[in-house]
Protein backbone atom coordinates (compact mmCIF):
# COMPACT_ATOMS: atom_id res chain seq x y z
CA UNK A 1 73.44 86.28 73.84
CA UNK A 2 71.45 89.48 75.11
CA UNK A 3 69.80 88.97 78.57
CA UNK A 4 67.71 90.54 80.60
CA UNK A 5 68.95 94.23 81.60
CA UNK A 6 68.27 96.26 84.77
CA UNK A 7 67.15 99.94 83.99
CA UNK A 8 69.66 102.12 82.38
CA UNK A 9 68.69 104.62 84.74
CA UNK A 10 69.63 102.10 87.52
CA UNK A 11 72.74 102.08 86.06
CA UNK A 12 73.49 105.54 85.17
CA UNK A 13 72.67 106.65 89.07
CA UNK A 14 75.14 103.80 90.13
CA UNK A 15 77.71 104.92 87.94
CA UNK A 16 77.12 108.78 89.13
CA UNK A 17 77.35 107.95 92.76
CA UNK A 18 81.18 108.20 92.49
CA UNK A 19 81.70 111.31 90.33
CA UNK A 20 78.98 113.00 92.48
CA UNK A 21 80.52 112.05 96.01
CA UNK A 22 84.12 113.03 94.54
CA UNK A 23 83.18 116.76 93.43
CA UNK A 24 80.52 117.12 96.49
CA UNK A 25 83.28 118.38 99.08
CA UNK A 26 85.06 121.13 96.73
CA UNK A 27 83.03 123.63 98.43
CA UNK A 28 83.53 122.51 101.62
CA UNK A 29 87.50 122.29 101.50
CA UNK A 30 88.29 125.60 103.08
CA UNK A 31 85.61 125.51 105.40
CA UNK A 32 87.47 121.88 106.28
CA UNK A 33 90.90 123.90 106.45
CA UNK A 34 89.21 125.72 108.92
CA UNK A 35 87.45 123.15 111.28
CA UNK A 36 90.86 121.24 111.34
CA UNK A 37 93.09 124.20 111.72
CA UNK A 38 95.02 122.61 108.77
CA UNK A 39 96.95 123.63 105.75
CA UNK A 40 95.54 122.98 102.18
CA UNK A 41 98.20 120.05 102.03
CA UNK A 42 96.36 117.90 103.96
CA UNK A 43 93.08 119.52 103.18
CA UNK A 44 93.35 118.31 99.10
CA UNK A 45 94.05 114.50 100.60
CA UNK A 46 90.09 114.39 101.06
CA UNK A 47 89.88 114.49 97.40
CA UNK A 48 93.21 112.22 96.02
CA UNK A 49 92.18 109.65 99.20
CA UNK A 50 88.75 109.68 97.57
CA UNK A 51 90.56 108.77 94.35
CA UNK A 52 93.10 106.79 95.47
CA UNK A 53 90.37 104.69 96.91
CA UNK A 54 88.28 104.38 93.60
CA UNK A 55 91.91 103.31 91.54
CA UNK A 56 92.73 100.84 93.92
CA UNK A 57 89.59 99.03 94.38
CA UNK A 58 88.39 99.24 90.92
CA UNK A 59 90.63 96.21 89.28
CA UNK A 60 89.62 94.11 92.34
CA UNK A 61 85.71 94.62 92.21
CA UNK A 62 86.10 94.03 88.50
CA UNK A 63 87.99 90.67 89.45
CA UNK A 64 86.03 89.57 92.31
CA UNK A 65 82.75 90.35 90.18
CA UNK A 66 83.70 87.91 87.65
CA UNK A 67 83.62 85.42 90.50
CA UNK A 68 80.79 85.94 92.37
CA UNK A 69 78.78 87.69 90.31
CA UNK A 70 77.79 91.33 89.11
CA UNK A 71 74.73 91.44 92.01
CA UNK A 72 76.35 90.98 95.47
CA UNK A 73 79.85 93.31 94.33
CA UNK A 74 77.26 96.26 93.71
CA UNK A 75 75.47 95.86 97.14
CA UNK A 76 78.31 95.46 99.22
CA UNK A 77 80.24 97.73 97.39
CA UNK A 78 77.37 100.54 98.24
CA UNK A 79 77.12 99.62 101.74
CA UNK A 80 80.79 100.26 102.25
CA UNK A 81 79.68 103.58 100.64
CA UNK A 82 77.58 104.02 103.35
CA UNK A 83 79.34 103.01 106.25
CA UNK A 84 82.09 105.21 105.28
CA UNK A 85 79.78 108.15 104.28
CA UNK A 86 78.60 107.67 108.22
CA UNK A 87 82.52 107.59 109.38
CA UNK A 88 82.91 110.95 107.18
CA UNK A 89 79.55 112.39 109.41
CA UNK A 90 80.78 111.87 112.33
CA UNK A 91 84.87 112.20 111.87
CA UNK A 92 86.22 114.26 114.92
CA UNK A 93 89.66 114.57 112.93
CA UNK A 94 91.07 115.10 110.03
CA UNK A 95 92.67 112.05 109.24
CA UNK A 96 89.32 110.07 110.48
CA UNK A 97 87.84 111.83 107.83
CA UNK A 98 90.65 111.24 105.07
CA UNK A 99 90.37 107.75 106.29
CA UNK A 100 86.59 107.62 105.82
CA UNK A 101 86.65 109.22 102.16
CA UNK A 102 89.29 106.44 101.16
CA UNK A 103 86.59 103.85 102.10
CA UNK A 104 84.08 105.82 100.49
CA UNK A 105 86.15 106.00 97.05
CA UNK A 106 86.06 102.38 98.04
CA UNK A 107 82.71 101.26 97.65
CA UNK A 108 81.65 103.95 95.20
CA UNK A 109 84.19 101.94 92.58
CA UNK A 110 81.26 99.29 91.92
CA UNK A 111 78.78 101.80 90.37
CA UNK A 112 81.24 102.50 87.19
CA UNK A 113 82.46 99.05 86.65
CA UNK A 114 79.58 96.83 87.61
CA UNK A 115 77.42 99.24 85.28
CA UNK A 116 80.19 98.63 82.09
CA UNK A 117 80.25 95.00 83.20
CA UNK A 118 76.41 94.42 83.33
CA UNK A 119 76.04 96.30 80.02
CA UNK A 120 78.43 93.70 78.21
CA UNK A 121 76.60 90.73 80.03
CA UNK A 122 73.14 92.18 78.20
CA UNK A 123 74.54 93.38 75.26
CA UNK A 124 75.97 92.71 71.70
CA UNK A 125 79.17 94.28 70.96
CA UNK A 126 77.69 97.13 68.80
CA UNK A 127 74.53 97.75 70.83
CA UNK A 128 76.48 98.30 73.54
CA UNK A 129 77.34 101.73 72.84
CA UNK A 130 73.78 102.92 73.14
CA UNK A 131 73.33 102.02 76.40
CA UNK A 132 76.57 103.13 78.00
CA UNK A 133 76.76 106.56 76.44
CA UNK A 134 73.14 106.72 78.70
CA UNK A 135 75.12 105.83 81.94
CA UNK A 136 77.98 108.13 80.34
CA UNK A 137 75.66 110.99 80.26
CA UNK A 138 73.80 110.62 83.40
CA UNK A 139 77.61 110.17 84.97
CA UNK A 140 78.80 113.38 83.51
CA UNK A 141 76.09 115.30 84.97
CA UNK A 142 76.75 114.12 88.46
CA UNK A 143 79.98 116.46 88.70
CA UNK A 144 78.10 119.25 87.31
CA UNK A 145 75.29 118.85 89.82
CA UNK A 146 77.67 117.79 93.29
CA UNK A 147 79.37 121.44 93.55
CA UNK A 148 75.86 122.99 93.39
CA UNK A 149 74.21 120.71 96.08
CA UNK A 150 77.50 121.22 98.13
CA UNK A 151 76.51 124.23 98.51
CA UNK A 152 72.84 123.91 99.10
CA UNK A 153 73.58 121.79 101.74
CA UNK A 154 76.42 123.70 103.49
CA UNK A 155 73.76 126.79 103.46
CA UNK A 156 71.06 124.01 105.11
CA UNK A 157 72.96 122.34 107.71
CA UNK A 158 75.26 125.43 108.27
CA UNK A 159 78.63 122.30 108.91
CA UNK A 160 80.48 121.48 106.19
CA UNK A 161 80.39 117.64 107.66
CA UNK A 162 76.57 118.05 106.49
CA UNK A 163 77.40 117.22 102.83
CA UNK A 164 77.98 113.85 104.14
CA UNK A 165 74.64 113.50 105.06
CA UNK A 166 73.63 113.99 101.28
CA UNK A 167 75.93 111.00 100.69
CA UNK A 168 74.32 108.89 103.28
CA UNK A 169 70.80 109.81 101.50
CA UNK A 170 72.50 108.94 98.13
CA UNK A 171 73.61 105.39 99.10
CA UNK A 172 70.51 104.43 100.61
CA UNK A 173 67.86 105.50 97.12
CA UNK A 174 70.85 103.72 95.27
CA UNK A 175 70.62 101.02 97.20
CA UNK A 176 67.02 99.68 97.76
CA UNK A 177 66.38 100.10 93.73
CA UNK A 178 69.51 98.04 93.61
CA UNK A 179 68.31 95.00 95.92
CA UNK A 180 64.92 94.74 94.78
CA UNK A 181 65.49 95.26 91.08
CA UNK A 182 68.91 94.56 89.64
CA UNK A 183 69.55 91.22 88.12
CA UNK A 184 72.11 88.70 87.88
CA UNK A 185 73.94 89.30 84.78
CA UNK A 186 76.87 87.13 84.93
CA UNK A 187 76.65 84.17 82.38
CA UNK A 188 77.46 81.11 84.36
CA UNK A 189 78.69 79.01 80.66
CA UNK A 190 80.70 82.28 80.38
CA UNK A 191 82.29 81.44 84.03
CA UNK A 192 85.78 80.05 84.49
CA UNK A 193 86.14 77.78 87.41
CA UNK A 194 87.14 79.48 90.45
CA UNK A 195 90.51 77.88 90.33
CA UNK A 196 91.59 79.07 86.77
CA UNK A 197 92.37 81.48 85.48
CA UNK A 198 94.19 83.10 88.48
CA UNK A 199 93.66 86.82 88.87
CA UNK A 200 96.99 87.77 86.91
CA UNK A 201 96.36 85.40 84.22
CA UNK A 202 92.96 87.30 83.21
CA UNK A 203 95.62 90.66 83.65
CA UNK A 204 97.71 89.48 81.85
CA UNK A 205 95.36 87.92 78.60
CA UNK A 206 94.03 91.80 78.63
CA UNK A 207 97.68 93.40 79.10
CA UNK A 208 98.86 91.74 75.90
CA UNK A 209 95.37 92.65 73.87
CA UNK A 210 96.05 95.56 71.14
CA UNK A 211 92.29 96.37 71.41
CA UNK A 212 92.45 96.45 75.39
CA UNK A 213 95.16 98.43 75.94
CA UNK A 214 94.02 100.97 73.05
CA UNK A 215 90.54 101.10 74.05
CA UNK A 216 92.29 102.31 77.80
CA UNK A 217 94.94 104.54 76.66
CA UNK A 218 91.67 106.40 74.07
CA UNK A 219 90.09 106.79 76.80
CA UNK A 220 93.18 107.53 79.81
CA UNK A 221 94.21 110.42 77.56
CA UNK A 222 90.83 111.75 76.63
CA UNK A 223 89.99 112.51 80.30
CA UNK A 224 94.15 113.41 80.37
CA UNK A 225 93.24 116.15 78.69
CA UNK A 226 90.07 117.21 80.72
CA UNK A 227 92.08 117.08 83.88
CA UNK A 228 95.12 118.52 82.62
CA UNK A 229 91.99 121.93 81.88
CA UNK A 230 90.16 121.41 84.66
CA UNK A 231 93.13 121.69 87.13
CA UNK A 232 93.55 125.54 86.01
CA UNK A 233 90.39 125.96 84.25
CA UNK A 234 88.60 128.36 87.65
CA UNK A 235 91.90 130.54 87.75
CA UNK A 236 92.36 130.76 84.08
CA UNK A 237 89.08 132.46 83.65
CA UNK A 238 89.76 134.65 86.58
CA UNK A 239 92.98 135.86 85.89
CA UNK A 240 92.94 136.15 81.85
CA UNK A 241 89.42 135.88 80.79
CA UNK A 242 87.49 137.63 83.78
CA UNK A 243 85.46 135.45 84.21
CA UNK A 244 84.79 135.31 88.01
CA UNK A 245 83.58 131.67 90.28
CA UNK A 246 79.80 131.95 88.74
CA UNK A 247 80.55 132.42 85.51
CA UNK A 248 83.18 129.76 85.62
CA UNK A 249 80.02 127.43 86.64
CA UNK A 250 77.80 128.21 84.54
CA UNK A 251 80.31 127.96 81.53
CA UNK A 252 81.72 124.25 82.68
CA UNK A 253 78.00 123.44 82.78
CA UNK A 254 77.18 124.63 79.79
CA UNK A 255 80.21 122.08 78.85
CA UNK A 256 79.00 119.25 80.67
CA UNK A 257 75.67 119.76 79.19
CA UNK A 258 77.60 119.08 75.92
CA UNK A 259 79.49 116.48 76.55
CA UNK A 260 75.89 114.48 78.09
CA UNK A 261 74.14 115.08 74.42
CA UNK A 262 77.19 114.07 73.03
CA UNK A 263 77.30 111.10 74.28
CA UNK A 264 73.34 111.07 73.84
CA UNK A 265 74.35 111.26 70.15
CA UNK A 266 76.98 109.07 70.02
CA UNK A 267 75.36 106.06 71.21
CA UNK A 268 72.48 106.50 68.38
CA UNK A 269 75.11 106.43 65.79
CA UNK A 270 76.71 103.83 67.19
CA UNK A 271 73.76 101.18 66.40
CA UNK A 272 74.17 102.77 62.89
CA UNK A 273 77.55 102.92 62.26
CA UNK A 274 79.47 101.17 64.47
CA UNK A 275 81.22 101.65 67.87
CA UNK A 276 84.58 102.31 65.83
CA UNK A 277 83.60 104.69 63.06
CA UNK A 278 82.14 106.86 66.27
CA UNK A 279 85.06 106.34 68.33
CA UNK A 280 87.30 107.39 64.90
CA UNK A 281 85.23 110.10 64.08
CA UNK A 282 85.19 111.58 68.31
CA UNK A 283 89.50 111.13 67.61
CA UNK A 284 89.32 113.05 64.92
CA UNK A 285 87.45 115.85 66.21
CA UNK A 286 89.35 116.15 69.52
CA UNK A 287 92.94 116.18 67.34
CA UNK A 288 91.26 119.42 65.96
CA UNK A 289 90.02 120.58 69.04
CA UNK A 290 94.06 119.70 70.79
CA UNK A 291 96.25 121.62 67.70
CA UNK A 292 93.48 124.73 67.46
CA UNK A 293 93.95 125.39 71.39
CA UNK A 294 97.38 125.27 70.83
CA UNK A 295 97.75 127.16 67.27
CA UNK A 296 94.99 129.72 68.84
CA UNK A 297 96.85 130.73 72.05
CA UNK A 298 100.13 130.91 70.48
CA UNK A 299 99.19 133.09 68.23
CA UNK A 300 95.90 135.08 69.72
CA UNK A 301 96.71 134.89 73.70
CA UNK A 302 94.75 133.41 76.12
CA UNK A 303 91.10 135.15 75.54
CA UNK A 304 87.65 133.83 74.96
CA UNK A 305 87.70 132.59 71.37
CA UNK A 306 90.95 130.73 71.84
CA UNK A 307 89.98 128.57 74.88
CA UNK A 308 86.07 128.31 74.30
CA UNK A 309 86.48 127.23 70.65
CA UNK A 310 88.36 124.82 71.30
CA UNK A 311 86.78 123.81 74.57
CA UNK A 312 83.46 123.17 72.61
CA UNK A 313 84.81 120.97 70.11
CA UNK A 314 86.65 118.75 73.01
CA UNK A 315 83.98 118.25 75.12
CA UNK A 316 81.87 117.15 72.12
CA UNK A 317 84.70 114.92 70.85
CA UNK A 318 84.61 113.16 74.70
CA UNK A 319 80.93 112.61 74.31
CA UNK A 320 81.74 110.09 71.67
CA UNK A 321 85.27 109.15 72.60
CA UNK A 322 84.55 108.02 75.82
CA UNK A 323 81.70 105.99 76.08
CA UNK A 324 82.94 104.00 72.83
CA UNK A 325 86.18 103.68 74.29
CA UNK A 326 84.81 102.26 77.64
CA UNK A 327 82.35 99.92 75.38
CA UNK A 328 85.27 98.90 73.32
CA UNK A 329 87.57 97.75 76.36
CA UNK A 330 85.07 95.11 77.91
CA UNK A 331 83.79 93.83 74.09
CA UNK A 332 86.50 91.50 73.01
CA UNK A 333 86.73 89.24 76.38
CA UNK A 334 82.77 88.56 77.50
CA UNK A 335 83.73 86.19 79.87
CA UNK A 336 86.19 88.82 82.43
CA UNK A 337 83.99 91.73 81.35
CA UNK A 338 84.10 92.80 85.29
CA UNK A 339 88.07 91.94 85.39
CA UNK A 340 88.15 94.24 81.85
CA UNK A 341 85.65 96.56 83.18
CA UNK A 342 88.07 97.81 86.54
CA UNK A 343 91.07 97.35 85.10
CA UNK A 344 90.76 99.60 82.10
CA UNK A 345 88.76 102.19 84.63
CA UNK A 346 91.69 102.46 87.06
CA UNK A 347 94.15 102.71 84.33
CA UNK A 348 92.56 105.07 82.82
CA UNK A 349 91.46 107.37 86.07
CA UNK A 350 95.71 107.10 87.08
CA UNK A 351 96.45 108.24 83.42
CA UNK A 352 94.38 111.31 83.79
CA UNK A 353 95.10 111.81 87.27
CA UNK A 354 98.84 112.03 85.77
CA UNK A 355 97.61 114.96 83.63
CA UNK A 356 95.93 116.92 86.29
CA UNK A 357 99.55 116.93 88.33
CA UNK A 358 101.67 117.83 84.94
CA UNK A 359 98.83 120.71 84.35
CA UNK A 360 99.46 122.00 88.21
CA UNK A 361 103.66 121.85 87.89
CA UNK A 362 103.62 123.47 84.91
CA UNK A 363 101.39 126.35 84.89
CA UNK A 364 103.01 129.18 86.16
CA UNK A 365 100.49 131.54 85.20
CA UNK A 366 101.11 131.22 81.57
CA UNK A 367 98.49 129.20 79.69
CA UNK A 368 100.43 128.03 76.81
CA UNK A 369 102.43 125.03 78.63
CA UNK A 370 98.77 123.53 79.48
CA UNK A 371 97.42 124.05 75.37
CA UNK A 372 100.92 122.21 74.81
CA UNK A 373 99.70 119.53 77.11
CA UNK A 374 96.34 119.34 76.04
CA UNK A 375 97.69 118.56 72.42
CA UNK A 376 99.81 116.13 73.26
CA UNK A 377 97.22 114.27 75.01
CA UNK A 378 94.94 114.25 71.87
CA UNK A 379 98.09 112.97 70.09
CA UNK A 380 98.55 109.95 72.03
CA UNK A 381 94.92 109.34 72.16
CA UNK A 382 94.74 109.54 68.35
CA UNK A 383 97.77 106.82 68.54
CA UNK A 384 96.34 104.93 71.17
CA UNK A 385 92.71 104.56 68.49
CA UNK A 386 95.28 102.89 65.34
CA UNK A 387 96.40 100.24 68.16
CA UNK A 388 92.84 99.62 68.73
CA UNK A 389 92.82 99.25 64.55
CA UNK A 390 95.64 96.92 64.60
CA UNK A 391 94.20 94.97 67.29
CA UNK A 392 90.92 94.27 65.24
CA UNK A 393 92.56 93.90 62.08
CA UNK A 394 94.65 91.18 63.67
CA UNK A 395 91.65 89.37 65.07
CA UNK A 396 89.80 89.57 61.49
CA UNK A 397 92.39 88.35 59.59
């Protein structure tokens, strides 16, 4: 039964906090290279600890949230956030620092999958979607926006150690909102005892669910595919479109900005339609958007209307793809919504994360390896939406 729901707002600046803190330091990483007298190497580990932090803790929040509730997992999750952004302040070395940003990718984890979780406690299966793609669209923003206020705040506090402090301020007007207005969510009849199931048995129950796994993999290679762009995307544009640093930004903006009234859309429609004639029709869309890149650079080159075309109708697909697919993971099993919630969030974050190192080894300056890549990734998301079919046509037979 619906219950009382916090602010999607709430939610959508809980679920930003750990995009935002993640893209905040790209403009600070050279400027790091140089404060630590280190090689880019070790410089890039203040980004993959970040993430390797969020992957890791994101199956055990979800777990531990279906124990104790939604409530105290968010507000000791962001006070971690804080304590670490603190560590990252004040970090006299490097590897204090790559320590710090693992315990920041630490806490940040409860934003995205307390906000799925408490959506699912609140919601119907259907009117889900609406909601989320809100936190979906305020989340894709946060990206767009960190790189920008990087650099507003590296020009301000003239250290690149001073983006930290916009972290610190981050945490703590997340945080106060957080105590003094966000609900308990967790339905208590919905509860399992705290003896049973054990951890791997809710793992498992979701491991062997069609609809789980699908709903994962839909959205693991959707973002696949964004990673396996974004990992070239700043030199492609220099190198073969000319398009220098600026109007790399304000093109990936433009994208973002897409992808956010996508998503916008996409949760209307959803209340209309359904979650999974959205989700089909986002599929659908982005296994045009995959074959044109690769049918449009094979046989026009790499120039403007063969990567923006395409780019346009991908990040519109993801608008739709993604929230749906994130709705559609936590829907069938209420009662581990949190367990659901972090498990299908790390899997999915490791899957794209897998793209964004198969983009890097195989672009050798030719583009055409990462259109092949991009396609691919469509494909399998495309399969990965008829096992969330079978799954559902299973349960309503």
């Amino acid at each position: 039964m619906p219950r009382n729901r916090p602010s999607t707002l709430l939610l959508g600046f809980a679920s930003g906090m750990s995009p935002f803190a993640m893209a905040l330091v790209v403009p600070t990483l050279e400027l790091f290279a140089q404060q630590y007298d280190a090689p880019y190497s070790k410089i890039q580990f203040i980004i993959s600890a970040y993430l390797f932090g969020l992957a890791l803790a994101q199956p055990i929040v979800g777990f531990l949230s279906d124990k104790v509730g939604r409530r105290p997992v968010m507000i000791y999750g962001i006070i971690l956030f804080l304590i670490a952004s603190f560590i990252c302040l004040k970090a006299e070395t490097l590897t204090t620092l790559i320590l710090a940003r693992f315990m920041q990718g630490l806490g940040a984890s409860v934003g995205t999958v307390m906000s799925r979780a408490i959506i699912r406690d609140t919601t119907t299966d259907n009117d889900s979607g609406k909601p989320l793609s809100r936190v979906v669209a305020i989340m894709g923003m946060a990206p767009m926006i960190a790189p920008v206020v990087g650099v507003l705040a590296l020009e301000f506090f003239g250290d690149p150690s001073g983006i930290f402090i916009v972290t610190l301020v981050l945490g703590i007007l997340i945080i106060f909102p957080v105590i003094l207005l966000l609900p308990e969510t967790l339905d208590k009849n919905l509860q399992r005892s705290r003896a049973e199931p054990l951890w791997h048995q809710k793992y498992a129950l979701l491991l062997k669910s069609k609809i789980f796994i699908g709903s994962t993999m839909v959205y693991g290679f959707t973002t696949g595919s964004f990673f396996a762009l974004l990992a070239v995307a700043s030199t492609v544009f220099a190198n073969d479109l000319g398009i220098g640093a600026r109007g790399f930004g304000i093109t990936w903006s433009c994208m973002t900005l897409l992808y956010a009234i996508s998503s916008y859309i996409g949760g209307n429609l959803s209340t209309r339609i359904g979650l999974m004639k959205v989700m089909n029709y986002g599929v659908i869309i982005n296994l045009v958007a995959g074959f044109s890149i690769y049918l449009l650079v094979s046989f026009l080159g790499t120039n403007l209307v063969s990567i923006l075309i395409p780019l346009t109708l991908m990040f519109f697909a993801h608008g739709f793809i993604v929230s749906m697919s994130l709705t559609k993971a936590v829907s069938n099993r209420p009662e581990i919504a949190g367990s659901s919630s972090g498990l299908s969030s790390s899997m999915g974050l490791v899957t794209g994360g897998l793209f964004s190192i198969l983009s890097g080894a195989l672009y050798a300056g030719q583009f055409l390896p990462i259109a092949s890549l991009v396609t691919l990734s469509t494909i399998l998301c495309g399969l990965s939406y008829l096992l969330i079919a079978s799954g559902e046509k299973e349960n309503n037979s």
